[in-house]
N, C-alpha and C. Protein backbone atom coordinates (compact mmCIF):
# COMPACT_ATOMS: atom_id res chain seq x y z
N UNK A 1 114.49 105.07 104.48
CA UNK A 1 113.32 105.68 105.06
C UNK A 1 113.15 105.34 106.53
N UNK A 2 114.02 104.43 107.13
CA UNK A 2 113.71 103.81 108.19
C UNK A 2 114.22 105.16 109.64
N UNK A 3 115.06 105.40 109.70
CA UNK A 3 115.90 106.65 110.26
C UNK A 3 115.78 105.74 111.85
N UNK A 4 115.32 106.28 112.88
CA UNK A 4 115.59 105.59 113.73
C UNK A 4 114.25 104.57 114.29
N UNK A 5 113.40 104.90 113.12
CA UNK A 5 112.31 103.74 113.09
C UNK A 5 112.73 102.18 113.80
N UNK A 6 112.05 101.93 114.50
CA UNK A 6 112.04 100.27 114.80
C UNK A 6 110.91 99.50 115.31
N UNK A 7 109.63 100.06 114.40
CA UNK A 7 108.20 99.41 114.93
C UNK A 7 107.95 98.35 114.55
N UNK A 8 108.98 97.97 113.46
CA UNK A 8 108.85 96.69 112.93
C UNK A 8 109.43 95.57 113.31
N UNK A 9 110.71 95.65 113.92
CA UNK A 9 111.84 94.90 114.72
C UNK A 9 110.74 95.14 116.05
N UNK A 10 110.26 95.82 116.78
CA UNK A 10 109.89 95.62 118.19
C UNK A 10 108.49 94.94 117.95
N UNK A 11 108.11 94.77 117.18
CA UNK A 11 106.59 94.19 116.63
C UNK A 11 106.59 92.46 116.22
N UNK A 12 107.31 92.31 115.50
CA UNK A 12 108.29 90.83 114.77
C UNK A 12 107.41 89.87 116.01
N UNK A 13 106.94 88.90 116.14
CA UNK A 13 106.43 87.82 117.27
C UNK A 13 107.80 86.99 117.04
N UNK A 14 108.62 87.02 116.22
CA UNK A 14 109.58 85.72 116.55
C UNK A 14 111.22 86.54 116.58
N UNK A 15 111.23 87.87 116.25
CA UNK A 15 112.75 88.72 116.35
C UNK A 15 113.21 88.48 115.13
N UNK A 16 112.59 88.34 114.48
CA UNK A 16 113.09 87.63 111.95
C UNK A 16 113.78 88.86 111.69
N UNK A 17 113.51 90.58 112.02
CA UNK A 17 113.98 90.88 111.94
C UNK A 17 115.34 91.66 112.76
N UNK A 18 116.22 91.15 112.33
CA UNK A 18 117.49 91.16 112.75
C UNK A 18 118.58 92.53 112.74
N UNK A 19 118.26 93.47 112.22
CA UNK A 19 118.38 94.87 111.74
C UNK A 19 117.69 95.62 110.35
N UNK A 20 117.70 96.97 109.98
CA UNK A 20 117.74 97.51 109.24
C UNK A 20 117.84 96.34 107.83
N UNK A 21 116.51 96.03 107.27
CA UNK A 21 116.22 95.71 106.16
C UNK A 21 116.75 94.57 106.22
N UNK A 22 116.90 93.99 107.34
CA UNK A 22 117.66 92.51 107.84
C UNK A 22 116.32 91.49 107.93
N UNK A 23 116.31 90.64 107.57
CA UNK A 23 115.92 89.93 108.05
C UNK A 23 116.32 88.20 108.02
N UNK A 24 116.05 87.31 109.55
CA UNK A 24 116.78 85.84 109.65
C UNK A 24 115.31 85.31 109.18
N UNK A 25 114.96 84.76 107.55
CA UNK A 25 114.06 83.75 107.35
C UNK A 25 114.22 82.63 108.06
N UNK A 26 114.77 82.23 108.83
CA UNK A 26 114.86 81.04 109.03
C UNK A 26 113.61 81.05 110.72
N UNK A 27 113.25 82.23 110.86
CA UNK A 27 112.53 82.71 112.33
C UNK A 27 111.15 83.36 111.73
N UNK A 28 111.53 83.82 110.37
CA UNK A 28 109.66 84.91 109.87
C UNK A 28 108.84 83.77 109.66
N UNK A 29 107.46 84.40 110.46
CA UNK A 29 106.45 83.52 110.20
C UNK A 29 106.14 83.44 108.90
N UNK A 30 106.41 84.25 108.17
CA UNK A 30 105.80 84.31 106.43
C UNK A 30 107.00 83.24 105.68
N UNK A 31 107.72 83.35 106.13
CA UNK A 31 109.00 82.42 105.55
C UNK A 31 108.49 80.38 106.38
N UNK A 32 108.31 80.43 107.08
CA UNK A 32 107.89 79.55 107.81
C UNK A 32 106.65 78.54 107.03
N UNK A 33 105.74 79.47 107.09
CA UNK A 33 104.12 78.80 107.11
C UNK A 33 104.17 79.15 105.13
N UNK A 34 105.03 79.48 104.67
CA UNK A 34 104.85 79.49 102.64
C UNK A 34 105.96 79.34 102.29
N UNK A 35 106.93 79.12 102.67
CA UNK A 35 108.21 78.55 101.91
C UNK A 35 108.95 77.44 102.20
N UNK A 36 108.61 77.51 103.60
CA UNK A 36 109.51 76.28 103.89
C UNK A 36 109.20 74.75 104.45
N UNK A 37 109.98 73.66 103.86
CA UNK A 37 108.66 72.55 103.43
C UNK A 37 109.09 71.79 104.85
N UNK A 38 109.92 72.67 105.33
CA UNK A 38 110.29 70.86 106.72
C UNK A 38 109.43 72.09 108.12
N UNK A 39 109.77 70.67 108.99
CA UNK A 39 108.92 70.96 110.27
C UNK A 39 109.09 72.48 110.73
N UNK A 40 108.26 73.28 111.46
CA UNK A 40 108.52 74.26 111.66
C UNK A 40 109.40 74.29 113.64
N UNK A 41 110.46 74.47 113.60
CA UNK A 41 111.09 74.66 114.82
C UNK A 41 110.36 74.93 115.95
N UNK A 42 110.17 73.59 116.93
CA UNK A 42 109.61 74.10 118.24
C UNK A 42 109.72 75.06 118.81
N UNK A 43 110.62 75.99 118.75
CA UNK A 43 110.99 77.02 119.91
C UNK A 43 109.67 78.26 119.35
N UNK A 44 109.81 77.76 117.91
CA UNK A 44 109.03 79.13 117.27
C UNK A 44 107.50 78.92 117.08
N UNK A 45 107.41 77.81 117.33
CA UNK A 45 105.37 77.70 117.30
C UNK A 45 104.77 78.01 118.47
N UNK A 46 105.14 78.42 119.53
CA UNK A 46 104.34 79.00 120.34
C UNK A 46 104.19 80.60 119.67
N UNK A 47 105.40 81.12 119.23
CA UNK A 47 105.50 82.60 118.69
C UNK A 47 104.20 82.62 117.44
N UNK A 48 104.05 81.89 117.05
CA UNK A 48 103.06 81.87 115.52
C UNK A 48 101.58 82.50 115.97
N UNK A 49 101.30 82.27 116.96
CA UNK A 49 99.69 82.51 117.49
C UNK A 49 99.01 81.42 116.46
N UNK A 50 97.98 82.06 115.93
CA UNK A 50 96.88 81.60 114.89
C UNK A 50 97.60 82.11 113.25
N UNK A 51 98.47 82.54 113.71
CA UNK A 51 99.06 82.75 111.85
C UNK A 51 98.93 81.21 111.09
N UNK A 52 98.34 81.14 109.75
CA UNK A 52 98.75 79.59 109.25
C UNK A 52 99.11 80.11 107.58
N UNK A 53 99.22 81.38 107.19
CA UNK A 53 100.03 81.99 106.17
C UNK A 53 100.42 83.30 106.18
N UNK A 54 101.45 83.15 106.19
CA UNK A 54 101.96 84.38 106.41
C UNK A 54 101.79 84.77 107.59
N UNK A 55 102.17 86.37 107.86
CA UNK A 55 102.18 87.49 109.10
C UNK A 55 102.02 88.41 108.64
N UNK A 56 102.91 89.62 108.31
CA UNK A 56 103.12 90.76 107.49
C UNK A 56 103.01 91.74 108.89
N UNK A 57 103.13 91.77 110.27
CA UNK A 57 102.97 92.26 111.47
C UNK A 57 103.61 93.83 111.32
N UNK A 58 104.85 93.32 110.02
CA UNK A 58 106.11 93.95 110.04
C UNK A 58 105.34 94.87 109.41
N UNK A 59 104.44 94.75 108.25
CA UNK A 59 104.06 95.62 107.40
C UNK A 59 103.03 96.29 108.05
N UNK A 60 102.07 96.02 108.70
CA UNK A 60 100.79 96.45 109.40
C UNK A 60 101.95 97.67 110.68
N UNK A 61 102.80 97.65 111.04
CA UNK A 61 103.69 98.16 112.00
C UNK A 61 104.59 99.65 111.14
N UNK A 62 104.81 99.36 109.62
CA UNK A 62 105.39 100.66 108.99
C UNK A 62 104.96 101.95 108.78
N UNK A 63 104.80 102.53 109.16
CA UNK A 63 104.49 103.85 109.01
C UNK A 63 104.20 104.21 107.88
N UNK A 64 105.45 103.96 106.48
CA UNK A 64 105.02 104.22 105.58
C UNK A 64 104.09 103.16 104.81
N UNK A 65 103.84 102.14 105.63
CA UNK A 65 102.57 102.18 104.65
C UNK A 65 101.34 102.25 104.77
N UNK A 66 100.88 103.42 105.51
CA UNK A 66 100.10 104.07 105.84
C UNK A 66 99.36 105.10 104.45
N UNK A 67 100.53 104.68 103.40
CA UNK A 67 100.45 105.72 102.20
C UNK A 67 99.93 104.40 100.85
N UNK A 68 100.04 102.89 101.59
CA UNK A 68 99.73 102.08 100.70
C UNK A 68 98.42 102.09 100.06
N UNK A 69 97.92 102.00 98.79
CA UNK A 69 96.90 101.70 98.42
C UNK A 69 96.29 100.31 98.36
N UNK A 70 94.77 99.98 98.22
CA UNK A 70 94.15 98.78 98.35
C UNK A 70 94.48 98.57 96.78
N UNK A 71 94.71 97.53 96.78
CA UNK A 71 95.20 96.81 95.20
C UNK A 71 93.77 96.77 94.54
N UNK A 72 93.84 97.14 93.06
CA UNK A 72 92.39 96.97 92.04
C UNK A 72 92.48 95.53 91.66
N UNK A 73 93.46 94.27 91.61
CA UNK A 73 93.25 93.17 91.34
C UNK A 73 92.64 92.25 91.85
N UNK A 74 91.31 91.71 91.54
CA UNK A 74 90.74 90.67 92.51
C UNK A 74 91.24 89.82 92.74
N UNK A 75 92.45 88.97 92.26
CA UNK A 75 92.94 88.21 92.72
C UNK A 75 93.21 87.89 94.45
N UNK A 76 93.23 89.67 94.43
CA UNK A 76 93.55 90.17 96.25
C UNK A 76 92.26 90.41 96.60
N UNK A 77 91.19 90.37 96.28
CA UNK A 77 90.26 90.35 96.98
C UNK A 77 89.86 89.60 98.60
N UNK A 78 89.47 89.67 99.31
CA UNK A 78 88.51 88.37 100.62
C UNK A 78 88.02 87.34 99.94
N UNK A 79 88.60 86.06 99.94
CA UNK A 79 87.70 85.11 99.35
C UNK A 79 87.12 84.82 100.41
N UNK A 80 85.47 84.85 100.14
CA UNK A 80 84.25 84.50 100.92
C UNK A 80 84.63 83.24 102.35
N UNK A 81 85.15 82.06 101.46
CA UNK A 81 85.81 80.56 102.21
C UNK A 81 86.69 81.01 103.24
N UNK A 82 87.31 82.12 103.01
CA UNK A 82 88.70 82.58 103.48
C UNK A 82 88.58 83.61 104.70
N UNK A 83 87.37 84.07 104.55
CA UNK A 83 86.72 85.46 105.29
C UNK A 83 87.26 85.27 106.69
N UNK A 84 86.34 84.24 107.37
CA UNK A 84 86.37 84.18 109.01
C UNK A 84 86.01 82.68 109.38
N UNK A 85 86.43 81.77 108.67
CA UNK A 85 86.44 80.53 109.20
C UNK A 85 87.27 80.33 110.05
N UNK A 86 86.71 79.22 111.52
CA UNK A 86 87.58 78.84 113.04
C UNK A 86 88.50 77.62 112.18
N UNK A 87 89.53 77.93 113.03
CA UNK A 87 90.58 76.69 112.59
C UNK A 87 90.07 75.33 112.66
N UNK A 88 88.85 74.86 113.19
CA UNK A 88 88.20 73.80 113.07
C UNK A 88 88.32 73.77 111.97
N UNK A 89 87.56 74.68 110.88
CA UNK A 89 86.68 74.61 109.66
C UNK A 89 87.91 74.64 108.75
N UNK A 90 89.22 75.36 108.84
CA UNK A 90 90.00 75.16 108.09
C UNK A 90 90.39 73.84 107.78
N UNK A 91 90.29 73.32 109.58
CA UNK A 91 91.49 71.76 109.60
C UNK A 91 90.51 70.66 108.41
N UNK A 92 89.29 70.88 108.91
CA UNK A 92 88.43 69.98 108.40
C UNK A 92 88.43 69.22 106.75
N UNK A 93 89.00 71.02 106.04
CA UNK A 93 89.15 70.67 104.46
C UNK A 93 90.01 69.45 104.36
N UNK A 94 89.01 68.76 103.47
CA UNK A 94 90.26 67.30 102.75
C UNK A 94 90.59 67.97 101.53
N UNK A 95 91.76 67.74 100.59
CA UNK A 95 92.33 67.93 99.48
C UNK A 95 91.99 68.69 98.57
N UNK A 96 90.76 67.77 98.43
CA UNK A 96 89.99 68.51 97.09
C UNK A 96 89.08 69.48 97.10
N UNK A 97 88.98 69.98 98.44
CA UNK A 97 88.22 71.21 99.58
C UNK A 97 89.39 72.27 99.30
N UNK A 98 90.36 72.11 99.78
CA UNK A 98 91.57 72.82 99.24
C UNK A 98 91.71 73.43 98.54
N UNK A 99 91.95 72.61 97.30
CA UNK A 99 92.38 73.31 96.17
C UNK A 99 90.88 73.83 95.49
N UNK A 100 89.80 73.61 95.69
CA UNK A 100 88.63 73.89 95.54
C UNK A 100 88.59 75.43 95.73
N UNK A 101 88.36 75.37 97.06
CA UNK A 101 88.16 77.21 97.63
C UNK A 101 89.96 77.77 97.46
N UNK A 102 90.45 77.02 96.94
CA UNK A 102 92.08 78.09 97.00
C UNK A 102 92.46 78.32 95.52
N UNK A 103 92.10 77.64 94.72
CA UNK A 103 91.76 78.28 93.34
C UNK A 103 92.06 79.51 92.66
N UNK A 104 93.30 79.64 92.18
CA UNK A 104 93.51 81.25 92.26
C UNK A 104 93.91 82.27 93.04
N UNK A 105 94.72 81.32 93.88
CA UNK A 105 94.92 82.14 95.09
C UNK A 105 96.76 81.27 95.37
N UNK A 106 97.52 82.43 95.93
CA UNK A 106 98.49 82.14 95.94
C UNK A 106 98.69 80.98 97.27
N UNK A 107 97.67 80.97 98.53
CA UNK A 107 97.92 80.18 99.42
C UNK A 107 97.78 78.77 98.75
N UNK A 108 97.42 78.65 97.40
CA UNK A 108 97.00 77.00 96.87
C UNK A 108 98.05 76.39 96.68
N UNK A 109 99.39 77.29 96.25
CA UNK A 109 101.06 76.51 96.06
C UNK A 109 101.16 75.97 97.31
N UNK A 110 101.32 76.16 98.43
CA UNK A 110 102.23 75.35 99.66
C UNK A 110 101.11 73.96 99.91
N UNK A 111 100.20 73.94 98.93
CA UNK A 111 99.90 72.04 98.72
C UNK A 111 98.95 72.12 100.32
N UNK A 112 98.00 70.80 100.32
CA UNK A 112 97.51 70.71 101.63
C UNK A 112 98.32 69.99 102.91
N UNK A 113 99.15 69.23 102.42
CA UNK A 113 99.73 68.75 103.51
C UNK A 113 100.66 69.94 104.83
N UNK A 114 100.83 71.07 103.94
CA UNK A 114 101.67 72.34 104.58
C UNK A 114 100.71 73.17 105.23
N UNK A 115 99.48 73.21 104.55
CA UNK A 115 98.17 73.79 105.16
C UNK A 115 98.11 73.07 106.25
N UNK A 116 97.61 71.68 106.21
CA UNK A 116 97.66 71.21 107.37
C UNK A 116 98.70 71.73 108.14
N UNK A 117 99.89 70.97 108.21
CA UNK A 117 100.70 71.68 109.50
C UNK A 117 100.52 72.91 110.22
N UNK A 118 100.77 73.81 109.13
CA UNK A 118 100.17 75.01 109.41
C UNK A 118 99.28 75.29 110.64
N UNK A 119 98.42 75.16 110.38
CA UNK A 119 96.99 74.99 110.90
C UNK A 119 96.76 74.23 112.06
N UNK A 120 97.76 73.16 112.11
CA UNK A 120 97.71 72.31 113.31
C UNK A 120 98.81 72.85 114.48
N UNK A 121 99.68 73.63 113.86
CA UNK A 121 100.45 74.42 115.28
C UNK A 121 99.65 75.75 115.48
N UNK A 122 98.82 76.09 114.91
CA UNK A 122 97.52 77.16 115.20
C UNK A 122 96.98 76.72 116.21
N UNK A 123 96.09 74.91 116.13
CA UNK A 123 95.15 74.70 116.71
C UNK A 123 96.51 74.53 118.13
N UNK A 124 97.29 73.94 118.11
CA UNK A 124 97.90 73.76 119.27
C UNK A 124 98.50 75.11 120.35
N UNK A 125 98.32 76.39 119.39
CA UNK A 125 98.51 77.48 120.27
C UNK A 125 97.36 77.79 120.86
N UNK A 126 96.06 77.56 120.01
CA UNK A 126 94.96 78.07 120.77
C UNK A 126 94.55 77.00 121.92
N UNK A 127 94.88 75.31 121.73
CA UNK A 127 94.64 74.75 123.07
C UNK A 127 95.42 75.11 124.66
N UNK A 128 96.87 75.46 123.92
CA UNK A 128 97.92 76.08 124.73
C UNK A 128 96.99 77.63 125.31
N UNK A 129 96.39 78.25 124.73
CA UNK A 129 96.37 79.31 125.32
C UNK A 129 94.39 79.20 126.18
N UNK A 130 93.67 78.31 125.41
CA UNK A 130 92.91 78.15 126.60
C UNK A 130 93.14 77.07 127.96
N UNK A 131 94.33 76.59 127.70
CA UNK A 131 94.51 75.94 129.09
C UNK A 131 94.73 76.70 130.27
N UNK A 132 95.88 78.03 130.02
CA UNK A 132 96.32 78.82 130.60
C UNK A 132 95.54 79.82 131.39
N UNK A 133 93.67 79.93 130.95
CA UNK A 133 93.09 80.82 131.73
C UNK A 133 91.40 79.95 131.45
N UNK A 134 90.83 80.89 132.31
CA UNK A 134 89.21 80.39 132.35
C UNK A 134 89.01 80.47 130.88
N UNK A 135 88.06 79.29 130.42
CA UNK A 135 87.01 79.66 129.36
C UNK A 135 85.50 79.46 129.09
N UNK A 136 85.09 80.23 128.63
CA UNK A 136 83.53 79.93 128.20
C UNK A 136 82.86 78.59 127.80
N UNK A 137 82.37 78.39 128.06
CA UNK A 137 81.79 76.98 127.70
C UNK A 137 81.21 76.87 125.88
N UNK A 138 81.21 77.57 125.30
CA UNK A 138 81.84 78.06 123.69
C UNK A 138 83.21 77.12 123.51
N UNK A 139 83.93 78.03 124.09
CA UNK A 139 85.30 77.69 123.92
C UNK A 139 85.89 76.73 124.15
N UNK A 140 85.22 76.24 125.35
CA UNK A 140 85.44 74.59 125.96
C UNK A 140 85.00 73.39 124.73
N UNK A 141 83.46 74.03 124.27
CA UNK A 141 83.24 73.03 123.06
C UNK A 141 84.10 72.83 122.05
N UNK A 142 84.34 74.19 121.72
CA UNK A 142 85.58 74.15 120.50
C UNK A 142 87.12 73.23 121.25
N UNK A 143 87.59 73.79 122.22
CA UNK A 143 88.87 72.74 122.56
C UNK A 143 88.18 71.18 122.40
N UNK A 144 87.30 70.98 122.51
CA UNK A 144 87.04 69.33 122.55
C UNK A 144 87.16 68.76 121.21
N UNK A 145 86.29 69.83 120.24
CA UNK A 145 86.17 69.69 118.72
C UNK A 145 87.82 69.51 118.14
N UNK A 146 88.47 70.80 118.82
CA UNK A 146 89.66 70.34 117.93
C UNK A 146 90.62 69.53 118.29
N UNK A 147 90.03 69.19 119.74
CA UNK A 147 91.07 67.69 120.41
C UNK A 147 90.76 66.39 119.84
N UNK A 148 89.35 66.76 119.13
CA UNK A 148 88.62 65.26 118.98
C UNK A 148 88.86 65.28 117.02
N UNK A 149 89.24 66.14 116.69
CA UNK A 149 89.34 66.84 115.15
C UNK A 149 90.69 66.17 115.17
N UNK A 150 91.96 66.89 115.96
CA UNK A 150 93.25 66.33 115.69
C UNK A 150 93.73 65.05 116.01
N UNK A 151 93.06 64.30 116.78
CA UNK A 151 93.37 63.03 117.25
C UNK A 151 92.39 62.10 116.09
N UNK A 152 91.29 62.54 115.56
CA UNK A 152 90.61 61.48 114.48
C UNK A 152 91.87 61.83 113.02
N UNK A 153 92.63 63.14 113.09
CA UNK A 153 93.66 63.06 111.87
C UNK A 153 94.72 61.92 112.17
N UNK A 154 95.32 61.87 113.64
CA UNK A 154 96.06 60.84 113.60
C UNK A 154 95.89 59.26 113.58
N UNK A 155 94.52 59.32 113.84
CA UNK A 155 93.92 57.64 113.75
C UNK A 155 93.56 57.61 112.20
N UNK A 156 93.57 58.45 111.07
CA UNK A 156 93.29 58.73 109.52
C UNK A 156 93.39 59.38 108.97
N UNK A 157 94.48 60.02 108.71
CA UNK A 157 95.15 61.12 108.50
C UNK A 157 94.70 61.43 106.80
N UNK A 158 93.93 62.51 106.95
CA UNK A 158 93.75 62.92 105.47
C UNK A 158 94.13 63.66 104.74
N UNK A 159 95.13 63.13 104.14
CA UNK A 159 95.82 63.51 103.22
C UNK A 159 95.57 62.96 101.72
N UNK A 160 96.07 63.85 100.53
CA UNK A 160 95.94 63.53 99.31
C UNK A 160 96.45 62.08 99.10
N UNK A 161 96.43 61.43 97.71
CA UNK A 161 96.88 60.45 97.18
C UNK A 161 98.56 60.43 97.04
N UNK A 162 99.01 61.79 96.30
CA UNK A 162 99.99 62.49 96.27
C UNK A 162 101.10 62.81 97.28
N UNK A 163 100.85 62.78 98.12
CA UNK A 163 101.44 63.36 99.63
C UNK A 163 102.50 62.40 99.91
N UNK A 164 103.52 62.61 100.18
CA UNK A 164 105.03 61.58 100.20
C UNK A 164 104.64 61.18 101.47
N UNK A 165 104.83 60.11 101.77
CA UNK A 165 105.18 59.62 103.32
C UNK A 165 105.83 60.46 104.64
N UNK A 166 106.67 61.37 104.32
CA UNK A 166 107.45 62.40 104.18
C UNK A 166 106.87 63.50 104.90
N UNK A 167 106.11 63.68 103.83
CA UNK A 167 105.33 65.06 104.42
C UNK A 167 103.78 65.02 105.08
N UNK A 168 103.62 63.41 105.28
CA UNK A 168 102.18 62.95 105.86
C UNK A 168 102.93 62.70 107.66
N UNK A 169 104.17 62.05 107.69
CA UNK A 169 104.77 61.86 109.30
C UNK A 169 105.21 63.17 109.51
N UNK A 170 105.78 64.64 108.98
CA UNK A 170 105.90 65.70 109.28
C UNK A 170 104.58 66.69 109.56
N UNK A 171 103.47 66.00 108.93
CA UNK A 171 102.01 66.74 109.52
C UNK A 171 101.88 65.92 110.66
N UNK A 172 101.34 64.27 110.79
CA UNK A 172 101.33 63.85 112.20
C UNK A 172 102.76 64.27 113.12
N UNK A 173 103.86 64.89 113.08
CA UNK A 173 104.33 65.15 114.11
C UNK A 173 103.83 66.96 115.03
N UNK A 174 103.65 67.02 113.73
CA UNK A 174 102.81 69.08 114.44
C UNK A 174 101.69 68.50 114.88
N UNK A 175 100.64 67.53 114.58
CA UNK A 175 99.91 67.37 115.04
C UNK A 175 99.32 66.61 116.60
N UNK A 176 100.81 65.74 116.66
CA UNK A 176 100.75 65.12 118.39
C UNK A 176 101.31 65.81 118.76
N UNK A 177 102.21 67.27 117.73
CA UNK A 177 102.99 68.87 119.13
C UNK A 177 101.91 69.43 119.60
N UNK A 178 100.62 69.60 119.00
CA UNK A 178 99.37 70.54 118.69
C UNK A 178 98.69 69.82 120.08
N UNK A 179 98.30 68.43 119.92
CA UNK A 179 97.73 67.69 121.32
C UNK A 179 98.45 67.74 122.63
N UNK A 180 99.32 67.71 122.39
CA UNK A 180 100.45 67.97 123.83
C UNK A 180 100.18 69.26 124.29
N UNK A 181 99.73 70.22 123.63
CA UNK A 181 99.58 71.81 124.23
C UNK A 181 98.73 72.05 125.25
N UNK A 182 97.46 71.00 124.93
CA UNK A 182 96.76 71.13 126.10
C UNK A 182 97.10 70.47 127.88
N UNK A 183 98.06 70.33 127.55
CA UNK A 183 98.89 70.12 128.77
C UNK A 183 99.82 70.60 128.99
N UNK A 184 100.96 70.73 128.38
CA UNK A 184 102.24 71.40 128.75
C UNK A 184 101.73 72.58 129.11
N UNK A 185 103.32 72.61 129.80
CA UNK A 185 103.47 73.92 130.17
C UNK A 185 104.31 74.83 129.73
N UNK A 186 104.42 76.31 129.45
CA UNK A 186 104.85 77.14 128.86
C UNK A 186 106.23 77.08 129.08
N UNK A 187 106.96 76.67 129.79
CA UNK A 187 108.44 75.90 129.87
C UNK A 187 108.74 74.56 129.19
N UNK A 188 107.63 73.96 129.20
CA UNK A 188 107.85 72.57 128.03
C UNK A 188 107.45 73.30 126.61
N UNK A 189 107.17 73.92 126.41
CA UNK A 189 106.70 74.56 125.19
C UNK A 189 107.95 75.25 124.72
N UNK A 190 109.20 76.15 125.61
CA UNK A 190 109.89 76.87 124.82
C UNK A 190 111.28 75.56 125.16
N UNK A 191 111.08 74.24 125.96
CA UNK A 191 112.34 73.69 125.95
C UNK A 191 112.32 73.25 124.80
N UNK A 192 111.48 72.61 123.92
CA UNK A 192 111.44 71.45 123.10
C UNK A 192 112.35 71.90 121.64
C-alpha cells in the first residue's frame, strides 16, 4: 500500500525507519521507552522530545489510517491519571502510585523503574529545550521543580523494594543525563 509513500520514514524523530516496512528497533522510540530494559543511547534522547511510551508518529503520519476506527475496548480508553499530567506529576509517582493508576493498562509491564527513566530523559529534553530560548516565569518555576524533583531522586532515589541495583544505577544515570541538559550544549548533547 505504501507505493511511493514516505510520510512515515520523513516523520520518524530518530530515522527507525529504515525502508519500506523496515524498521532498525534498536533507534524507535516505541521500541526504546517499552521493550528495552538497558539505558537508552545518548545520541537518541535528545530525538525522544517528551515521548516516555511509545511514539506511533509513524502511525499518526499514514494515510491509511485515516480509515482507522476508535477501538470499542475500554481498556483503550484516556485514563483520567493519564489525561494531561506535567512530567513533574508523572516523575513524582512512587511505586505503588504506579501500579495504582496503571492498573490495566499495558504501560504497567515496563515496571516503575523504566517509567522512571523514561520520564527522566523527558524531563531532561524539556530542561534542554528551555535553556535554549526565553521562558515564562511558569516555566522557569517548573525548570526549578524538576531540577529540584531530579536531584532530591538522586539524594533518595525512589524506587520499589524489588528494583535490582541494576536498574536503580541505570535510572540515576538518565537522571544526572536529564540534570546536565540544563547546561549543555546541543553539541554535547549529540557527542555523548
Amino acid at each position: 500500500h505504501c507505493g511511493a509513500c514516505s510520510a512515515c520514514m520523513d516523520l520518524c524523530p530518530t530515522q527507525a525507519i529504515v525502508g519500506e516496512r523496515q524498521v532498525d528497533a534498536r533507534r524507535c522510540i516505541s521500541y526504546l521507552t517499552i521493550e528495552h530494559d538497558g539505558p537508552i543511547p545518548h545520541e537518541l534522547r535528545p530525538l525522544m522530545g517528551n515521548r516516555i511510551y511509545g511514539c506511533d508518529d509513524c502511525q499518526l503520519a499514514c494515510p491509511w489510517n485515516k480509515f482507522a476506527q476508535r477501538a470499542r475496548v475500554p481498556d483503550f480508553d484516556v485514563r483520567p491519571a493519564l489525561n494531561d499530567p506535567t512530567l513533574l506529576q508523572l516523575w513524582q509517582w512512587d511505586e505503588p502510585t504506579f501500579l495504582r493508576l496503571t492498573e490495566g493498562s499495558p504501560i504497567r509491564r515496563i515496571g516503575h523503574a523504566r517509567w522512571q527513566r523514561n520520564i527522566a530523559v523527558a524531563m531532561g529534553n524539556a530542561l534542554a529545550a528551555w535553556r535554549d530560548r526565553e521562558i515564562t516565569a511558569d516555566e522557569a518555576t517548573l525548570r526549578e521543580q524538576m531540577v529540584q524533583a531530579l536531584q532530591a531522586w538522586l539524594d533518595a532515589p525512589l524506587v520499589g523494594a524489588d528494583v535490582s541495583s541494576e536498574a536503580q544505577a541505570q535510572v540515576a544515570e538518565h537522571v544526572r543525563w536529564a540534570l546536565a541538559q540544563q547546561h549543555a550544549t546541543q553539541a554535547d548533547q549529540l557527542s555523548r
